[in-house]
C-alpha atoms as a PDB file:
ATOM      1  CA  UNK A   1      15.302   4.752   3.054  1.00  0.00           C
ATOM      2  CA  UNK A   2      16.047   3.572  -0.359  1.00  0.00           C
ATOM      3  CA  UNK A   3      19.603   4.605  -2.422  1.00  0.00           C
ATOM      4  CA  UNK A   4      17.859   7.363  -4.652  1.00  0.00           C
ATOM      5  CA  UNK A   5      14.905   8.353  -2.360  1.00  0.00           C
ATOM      6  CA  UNK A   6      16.597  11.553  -0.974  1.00  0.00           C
ATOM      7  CA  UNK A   7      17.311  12.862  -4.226  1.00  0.00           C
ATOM      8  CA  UNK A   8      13.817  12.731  -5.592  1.00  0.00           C
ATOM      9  CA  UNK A   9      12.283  13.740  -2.519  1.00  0.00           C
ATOM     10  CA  UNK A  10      15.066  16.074  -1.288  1.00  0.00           C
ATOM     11  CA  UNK A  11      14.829  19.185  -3.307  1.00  0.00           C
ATOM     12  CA  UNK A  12      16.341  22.397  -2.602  1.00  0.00           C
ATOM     13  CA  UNK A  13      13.352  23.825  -1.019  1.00  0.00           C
ATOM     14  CA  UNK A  14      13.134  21.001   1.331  1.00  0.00           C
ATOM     15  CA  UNK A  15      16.979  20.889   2.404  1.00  0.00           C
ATOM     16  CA  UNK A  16      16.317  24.920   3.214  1.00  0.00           C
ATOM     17  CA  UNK A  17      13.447  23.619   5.748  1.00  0.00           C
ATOM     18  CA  UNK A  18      15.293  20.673   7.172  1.00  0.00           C
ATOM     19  CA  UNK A  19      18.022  23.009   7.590  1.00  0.00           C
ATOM     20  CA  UNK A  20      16.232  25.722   9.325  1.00  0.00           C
ATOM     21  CA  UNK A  21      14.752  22.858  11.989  1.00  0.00           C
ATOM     22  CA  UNK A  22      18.493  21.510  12.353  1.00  0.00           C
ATOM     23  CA  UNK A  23      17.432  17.971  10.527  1.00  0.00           C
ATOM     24  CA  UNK A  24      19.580  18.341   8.084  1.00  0.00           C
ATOM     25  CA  UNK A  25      22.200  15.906   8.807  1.00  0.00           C
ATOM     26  CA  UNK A  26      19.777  13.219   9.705  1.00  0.00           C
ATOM     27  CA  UNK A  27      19.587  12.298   6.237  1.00  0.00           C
ATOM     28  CA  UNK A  28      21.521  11.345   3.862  1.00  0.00           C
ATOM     29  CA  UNK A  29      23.151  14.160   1.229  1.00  0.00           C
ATOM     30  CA  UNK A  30      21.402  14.510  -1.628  1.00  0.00           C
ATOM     31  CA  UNK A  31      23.074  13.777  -5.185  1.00  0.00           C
ATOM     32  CA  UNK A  32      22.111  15.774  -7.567  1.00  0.00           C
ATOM     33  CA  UNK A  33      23.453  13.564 -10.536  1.00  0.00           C
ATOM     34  CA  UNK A  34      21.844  10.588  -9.200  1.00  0.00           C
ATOM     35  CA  UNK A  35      18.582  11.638 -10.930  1.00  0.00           C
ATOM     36  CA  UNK A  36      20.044  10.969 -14.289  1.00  0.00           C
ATOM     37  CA  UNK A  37      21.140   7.605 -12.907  1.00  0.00           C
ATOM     38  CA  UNK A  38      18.571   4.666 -14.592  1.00  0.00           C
ATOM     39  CA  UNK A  39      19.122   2.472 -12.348  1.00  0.00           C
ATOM     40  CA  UNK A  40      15.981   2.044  -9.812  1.00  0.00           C
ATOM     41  CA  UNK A  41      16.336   1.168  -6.346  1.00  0.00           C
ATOM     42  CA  UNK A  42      15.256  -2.709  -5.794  1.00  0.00           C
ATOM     43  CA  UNK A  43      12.522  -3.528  -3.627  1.00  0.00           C
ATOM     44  CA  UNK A  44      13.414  -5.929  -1.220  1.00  0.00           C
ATOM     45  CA  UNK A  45      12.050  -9.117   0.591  1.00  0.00           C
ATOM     46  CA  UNK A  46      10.769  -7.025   3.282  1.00  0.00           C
ATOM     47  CA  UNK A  47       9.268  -4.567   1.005  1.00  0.00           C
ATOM     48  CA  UNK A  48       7.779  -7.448  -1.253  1.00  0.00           C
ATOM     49  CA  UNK A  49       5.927  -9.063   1.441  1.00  0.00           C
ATOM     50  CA  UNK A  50       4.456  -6.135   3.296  1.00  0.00           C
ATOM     51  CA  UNK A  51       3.315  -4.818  -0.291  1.00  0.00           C
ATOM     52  CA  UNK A  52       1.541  -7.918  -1.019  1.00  0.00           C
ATOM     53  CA  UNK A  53      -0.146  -8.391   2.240  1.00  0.00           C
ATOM     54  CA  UNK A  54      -1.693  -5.030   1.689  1.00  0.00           C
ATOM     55  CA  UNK A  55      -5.872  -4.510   1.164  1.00  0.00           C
ATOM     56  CA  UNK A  56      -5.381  -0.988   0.176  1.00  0.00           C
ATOM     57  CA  UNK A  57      -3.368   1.733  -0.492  1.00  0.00           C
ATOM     58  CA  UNK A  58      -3.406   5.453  -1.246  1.00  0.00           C
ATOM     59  CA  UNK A  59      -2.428   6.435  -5.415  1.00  0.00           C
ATOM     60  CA  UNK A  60      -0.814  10.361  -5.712  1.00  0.00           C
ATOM     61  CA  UNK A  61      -0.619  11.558  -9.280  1.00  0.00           C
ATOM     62  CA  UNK A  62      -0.871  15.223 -10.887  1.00  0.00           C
ATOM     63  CA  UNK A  63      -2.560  15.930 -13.679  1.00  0.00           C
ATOM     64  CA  UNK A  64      -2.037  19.057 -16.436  1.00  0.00           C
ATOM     65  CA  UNK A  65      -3.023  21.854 -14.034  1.00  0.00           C
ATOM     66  CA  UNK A  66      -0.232  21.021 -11.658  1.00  0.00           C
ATOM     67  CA  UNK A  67      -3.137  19.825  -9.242  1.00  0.00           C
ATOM     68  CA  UNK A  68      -1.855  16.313  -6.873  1.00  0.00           C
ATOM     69  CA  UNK A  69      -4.780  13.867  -7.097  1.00  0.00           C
ATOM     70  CA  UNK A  70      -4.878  11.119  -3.939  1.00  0.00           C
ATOM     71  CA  UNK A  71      -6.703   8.431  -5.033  1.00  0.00           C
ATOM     72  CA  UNK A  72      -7.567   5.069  -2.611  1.00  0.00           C
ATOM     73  CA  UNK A  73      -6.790   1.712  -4.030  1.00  0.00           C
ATOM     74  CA  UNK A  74      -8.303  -1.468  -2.657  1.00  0.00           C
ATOM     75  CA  UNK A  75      -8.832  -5.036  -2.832  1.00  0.00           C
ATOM     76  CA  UNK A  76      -8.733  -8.667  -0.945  1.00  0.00           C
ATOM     77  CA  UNK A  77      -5.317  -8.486   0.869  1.00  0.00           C
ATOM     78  CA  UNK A  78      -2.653  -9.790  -2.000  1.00  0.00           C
ATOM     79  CA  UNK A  79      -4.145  -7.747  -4.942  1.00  0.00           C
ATOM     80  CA  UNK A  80      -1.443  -5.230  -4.942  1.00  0.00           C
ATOM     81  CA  UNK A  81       1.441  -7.938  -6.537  1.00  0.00           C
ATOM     82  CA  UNK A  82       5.071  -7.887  -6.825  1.00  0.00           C
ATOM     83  CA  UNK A  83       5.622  -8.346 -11.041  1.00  0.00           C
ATOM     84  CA  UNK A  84       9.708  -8.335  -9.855  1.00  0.00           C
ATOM     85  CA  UNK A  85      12.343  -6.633  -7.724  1.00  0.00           C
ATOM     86  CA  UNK A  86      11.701  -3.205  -9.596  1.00  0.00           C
ATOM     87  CA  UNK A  87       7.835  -3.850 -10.881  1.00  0.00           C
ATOM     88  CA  UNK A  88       4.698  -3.618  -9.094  1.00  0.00           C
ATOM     89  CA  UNK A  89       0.674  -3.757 -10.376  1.00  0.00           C
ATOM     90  CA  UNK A  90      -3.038  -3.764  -9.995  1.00  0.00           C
ATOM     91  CA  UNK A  91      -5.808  -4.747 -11.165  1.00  0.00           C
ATOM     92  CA  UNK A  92      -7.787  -1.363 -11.703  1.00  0.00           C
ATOM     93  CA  UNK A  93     -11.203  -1.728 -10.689  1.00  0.00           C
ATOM     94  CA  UNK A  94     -14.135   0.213 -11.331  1.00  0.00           C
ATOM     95  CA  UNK A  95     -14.827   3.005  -9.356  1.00  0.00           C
ATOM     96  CA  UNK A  96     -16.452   6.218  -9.471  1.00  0.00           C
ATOM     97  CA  UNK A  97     -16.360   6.742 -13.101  1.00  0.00           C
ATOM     98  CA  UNK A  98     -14.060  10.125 -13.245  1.00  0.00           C
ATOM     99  CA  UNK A  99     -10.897   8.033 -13.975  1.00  0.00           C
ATOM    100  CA  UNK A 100      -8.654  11.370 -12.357  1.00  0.00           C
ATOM    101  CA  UNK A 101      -5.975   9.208 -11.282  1.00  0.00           C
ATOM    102  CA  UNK A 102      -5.796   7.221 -15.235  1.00  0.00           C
ATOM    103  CA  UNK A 103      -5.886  10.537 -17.133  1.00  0.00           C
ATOM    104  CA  UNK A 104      -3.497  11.515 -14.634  1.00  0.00           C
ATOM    105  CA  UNK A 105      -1.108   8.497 -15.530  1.00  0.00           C
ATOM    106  CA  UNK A 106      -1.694   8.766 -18.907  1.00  0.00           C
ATOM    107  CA  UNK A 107      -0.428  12.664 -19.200  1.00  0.00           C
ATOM    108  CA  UNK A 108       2.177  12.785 -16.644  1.00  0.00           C
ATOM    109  CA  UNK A 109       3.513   8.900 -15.268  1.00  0.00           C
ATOM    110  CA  UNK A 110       5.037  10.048 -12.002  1.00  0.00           C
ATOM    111  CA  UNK A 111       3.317   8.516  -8.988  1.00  0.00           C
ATOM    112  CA  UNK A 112       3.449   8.219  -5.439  1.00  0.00           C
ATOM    113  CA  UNK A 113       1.851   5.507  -2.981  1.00  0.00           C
ATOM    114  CA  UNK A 114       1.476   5.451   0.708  1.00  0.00           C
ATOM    115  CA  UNK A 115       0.843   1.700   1.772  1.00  0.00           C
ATOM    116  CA  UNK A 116      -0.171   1.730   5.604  1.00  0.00           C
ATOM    117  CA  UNK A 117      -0.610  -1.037   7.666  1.00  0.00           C
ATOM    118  CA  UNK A 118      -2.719   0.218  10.517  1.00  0.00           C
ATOM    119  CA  UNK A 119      -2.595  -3.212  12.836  1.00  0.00           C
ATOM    120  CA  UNK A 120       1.284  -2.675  13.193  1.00  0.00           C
ATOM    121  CA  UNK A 121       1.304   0.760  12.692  1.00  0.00           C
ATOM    122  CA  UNK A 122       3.691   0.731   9.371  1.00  0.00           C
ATOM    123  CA  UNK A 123       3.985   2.994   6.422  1.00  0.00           C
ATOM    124  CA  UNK A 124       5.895   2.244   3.132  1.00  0.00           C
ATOM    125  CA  UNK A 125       6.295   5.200   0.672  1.00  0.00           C
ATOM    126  CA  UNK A 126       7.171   4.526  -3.442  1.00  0.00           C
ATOM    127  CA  UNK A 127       8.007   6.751  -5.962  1.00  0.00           C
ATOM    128  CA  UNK A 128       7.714   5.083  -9.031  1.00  0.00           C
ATOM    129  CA  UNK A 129       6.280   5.668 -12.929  1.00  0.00           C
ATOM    130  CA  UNK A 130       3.400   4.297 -13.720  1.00  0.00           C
ATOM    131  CA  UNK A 131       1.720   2.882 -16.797  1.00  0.00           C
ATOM    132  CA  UNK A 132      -1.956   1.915 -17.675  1.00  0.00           C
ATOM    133  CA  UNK A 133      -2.349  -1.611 -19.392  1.00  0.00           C
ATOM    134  CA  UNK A 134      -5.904  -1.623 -20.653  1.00  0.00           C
ATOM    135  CA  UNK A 135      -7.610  -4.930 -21.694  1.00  0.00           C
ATOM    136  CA  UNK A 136      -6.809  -4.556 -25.680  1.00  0.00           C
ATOM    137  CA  UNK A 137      -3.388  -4.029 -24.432  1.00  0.00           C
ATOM    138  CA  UNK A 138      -2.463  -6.602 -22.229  1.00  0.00           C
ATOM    139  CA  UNK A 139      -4.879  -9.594 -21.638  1.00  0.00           C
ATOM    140  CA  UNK A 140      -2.568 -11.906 -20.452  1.00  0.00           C
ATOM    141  CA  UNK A 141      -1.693  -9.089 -17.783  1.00  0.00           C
ATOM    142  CA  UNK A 142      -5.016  -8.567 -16.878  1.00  0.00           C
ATOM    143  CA  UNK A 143      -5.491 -12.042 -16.209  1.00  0.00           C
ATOM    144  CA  UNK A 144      -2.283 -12.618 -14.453  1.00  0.00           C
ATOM    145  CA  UNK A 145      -3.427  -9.511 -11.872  1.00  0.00           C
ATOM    146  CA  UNK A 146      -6.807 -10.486 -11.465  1.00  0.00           C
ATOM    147  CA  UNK A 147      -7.755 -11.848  -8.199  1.00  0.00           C
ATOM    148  CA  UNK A 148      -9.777 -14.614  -8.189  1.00  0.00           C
ATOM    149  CA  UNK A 149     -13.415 -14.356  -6.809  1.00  0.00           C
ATOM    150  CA  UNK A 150     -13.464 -11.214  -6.105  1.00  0.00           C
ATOM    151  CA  UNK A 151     -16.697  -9.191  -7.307  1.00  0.00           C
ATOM    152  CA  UNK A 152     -14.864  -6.028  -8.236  1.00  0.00           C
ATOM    153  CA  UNK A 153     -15.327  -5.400 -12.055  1.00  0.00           C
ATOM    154  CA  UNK A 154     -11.568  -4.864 -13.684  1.00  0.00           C
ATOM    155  CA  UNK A 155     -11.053  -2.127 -16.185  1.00  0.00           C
ATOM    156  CA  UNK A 156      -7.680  -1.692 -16.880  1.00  0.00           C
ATOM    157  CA  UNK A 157      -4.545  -2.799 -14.740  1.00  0.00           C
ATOM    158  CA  UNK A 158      -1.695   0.144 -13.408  1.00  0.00           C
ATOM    159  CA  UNK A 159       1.833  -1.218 -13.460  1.00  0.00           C
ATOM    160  CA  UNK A 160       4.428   0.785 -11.653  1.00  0.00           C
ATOM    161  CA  UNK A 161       8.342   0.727 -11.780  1.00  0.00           C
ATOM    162  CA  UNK A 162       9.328   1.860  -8.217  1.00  0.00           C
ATOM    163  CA  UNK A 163      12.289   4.458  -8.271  1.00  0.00           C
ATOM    164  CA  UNK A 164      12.660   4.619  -4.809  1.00  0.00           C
ATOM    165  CA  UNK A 165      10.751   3.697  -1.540  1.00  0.00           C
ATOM    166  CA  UNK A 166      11.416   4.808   2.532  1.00  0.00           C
ATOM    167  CA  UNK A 167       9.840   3.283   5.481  1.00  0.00           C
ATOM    168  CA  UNK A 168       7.809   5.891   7.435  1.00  0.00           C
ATOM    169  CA  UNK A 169       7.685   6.690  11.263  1.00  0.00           C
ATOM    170  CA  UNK A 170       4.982   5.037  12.836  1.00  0.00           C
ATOM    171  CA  UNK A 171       4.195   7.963  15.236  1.00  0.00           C
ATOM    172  CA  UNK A 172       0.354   9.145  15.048  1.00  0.00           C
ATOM    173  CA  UNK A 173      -0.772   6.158  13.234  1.00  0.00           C
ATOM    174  CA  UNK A 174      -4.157   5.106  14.971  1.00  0.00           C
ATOM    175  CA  UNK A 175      -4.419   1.338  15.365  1.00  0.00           C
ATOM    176  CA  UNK A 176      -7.002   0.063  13.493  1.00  0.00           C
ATOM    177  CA  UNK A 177      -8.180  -3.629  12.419  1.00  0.00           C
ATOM    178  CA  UNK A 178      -9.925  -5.291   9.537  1.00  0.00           C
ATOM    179  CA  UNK A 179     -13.077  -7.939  10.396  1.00  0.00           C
ATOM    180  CA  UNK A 180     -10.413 -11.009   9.974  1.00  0.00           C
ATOM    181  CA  UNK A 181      -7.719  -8.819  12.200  1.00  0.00           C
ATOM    182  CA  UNK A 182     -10.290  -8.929  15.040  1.00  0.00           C
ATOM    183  CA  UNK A 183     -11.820 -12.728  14.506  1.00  0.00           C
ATOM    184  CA  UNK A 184      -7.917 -13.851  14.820  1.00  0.00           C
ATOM    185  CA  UNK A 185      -8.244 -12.679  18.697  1.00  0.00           C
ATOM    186  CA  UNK A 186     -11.780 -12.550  19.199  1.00  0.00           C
ATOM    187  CA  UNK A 187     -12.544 -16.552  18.191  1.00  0.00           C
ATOM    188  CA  UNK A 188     -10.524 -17.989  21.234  1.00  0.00           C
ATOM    189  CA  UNK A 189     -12.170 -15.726  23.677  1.00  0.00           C
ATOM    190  CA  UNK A 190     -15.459 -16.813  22.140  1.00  0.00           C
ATOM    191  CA  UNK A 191     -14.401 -20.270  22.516  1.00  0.00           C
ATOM    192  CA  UNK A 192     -13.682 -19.793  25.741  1.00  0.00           C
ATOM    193  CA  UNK A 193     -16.852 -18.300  26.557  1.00  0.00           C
ATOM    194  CA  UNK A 194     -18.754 -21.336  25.083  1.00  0.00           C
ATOM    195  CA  UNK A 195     -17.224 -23.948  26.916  1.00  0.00           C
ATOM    196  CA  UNK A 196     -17.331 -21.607  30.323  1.00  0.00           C
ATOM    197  CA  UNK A 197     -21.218 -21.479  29.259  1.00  0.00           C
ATOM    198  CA  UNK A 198     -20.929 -25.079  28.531  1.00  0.00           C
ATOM    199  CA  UNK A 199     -19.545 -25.883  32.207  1.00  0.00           C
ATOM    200  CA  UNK A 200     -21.897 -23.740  34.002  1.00  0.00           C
ATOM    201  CA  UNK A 201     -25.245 -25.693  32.321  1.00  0.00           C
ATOM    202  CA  UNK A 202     -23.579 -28.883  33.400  1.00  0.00           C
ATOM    203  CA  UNK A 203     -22.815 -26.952  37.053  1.00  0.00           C
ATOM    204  CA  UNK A 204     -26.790 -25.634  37.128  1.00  0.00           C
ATOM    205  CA  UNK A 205     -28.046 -28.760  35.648  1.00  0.00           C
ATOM    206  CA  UNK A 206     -26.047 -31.335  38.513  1.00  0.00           C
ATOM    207  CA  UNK A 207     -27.305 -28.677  41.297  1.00  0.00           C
ATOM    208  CA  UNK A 208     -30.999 -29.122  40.117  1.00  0.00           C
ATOM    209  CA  UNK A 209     -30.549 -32.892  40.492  1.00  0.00           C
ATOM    210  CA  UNK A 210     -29.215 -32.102  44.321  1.00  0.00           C
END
């Protein structure tokens, strides 16, 4: 758990509940002053590299009529990128045409994103501010988030200045794994299999000649 997460996350009404369950104390007190602090947390190298191995992740914003929004966010694994220590960003593709989560951003910049890696059965959770760069805007952004080759057409691009990030439990996560995942362990056992099926023609073939 990050510096400042507890006192964004932390509120009153959720200290009453951890106290009521006796959790309290397993976290750390919340500072009520911290919120005026400017000073983001820092993602570090662990958080950097799990965030760019990534091929999706799940966007929370709230729009005017106090509604929360969960959007999914996907790509090729690295399209979520690191911009810095503080900074991360997307390249927006296009979707289903509402564009919830982008009026969303536009009218109220707070967002929160669940990154879950379902092979190792890991969670990462930001709070952060996010901003919409459209293509007028920032070209050489664009560019610089686009990932190369892939079909997806790219609207706009979302950068996001994390304010504070925790690492989730990985209890009732079901392990699940992409196409590439599974070739990593299923392509030796089919190797295996060819050259067993390999053997055992040579085998049938030499007892034929008996």
């Amino acid at each position: 758990m990050s510096k400042h997460y507890a006192d964004i996350a932390f509120t009153s009404s959720v200290r009453k509940v951890q106290e009521y369950h006796g959790t309290a104390d397993y976290f750390p007190p919340t500072d009520t002053g911290a919120l005026l602090d400017s000073t983001a947390d820092p993602l570090g190298l662990r958080e950097q590299t799990y965030l760019e191995g990534r091929d999706g992740m799940y966007l929370a914003s709230v729009g005017e009529t106090g509604w929360p929004y969960v959007q999914f966010r996907g790509g090729p694994p690295g399209f979520l990128k690191v911009l810095d220590k503080h900074t991360i960003g997307w390249a927006d593709f296009q979707g289903n045409l509402q564009y919830v989560s982008t009026g969303n951003i536009r009218a109220m910049d707070r967002v929160s994103i669940i990154a879950v890696d379902y092979a190792s059965q890991t969670r990462l959770k930001l709070f952060g501010r996010a901003r919409i760069i459209t293509p007028e805007d920032g070209p050489d952004i664009l560019k610089a988030l686009t990932v190369e080759g892939y079909q997806g057409v790219v609207e706009r691009a979302v950068i996001v200045e994390v304010e504070a990030f925790d690492w989730n439990c990985p209890r009732h996560i079901t392990p699940r794994y992409t196409l590439a995942e599974l070739e990593e362990t299923i392509d030796p056992v089919r190797q295996r299999i060819g050259r067993l099926e390999a053997e055992n023609a040579a085998l049938r073939a030499r007892l034929a000649r008996v």
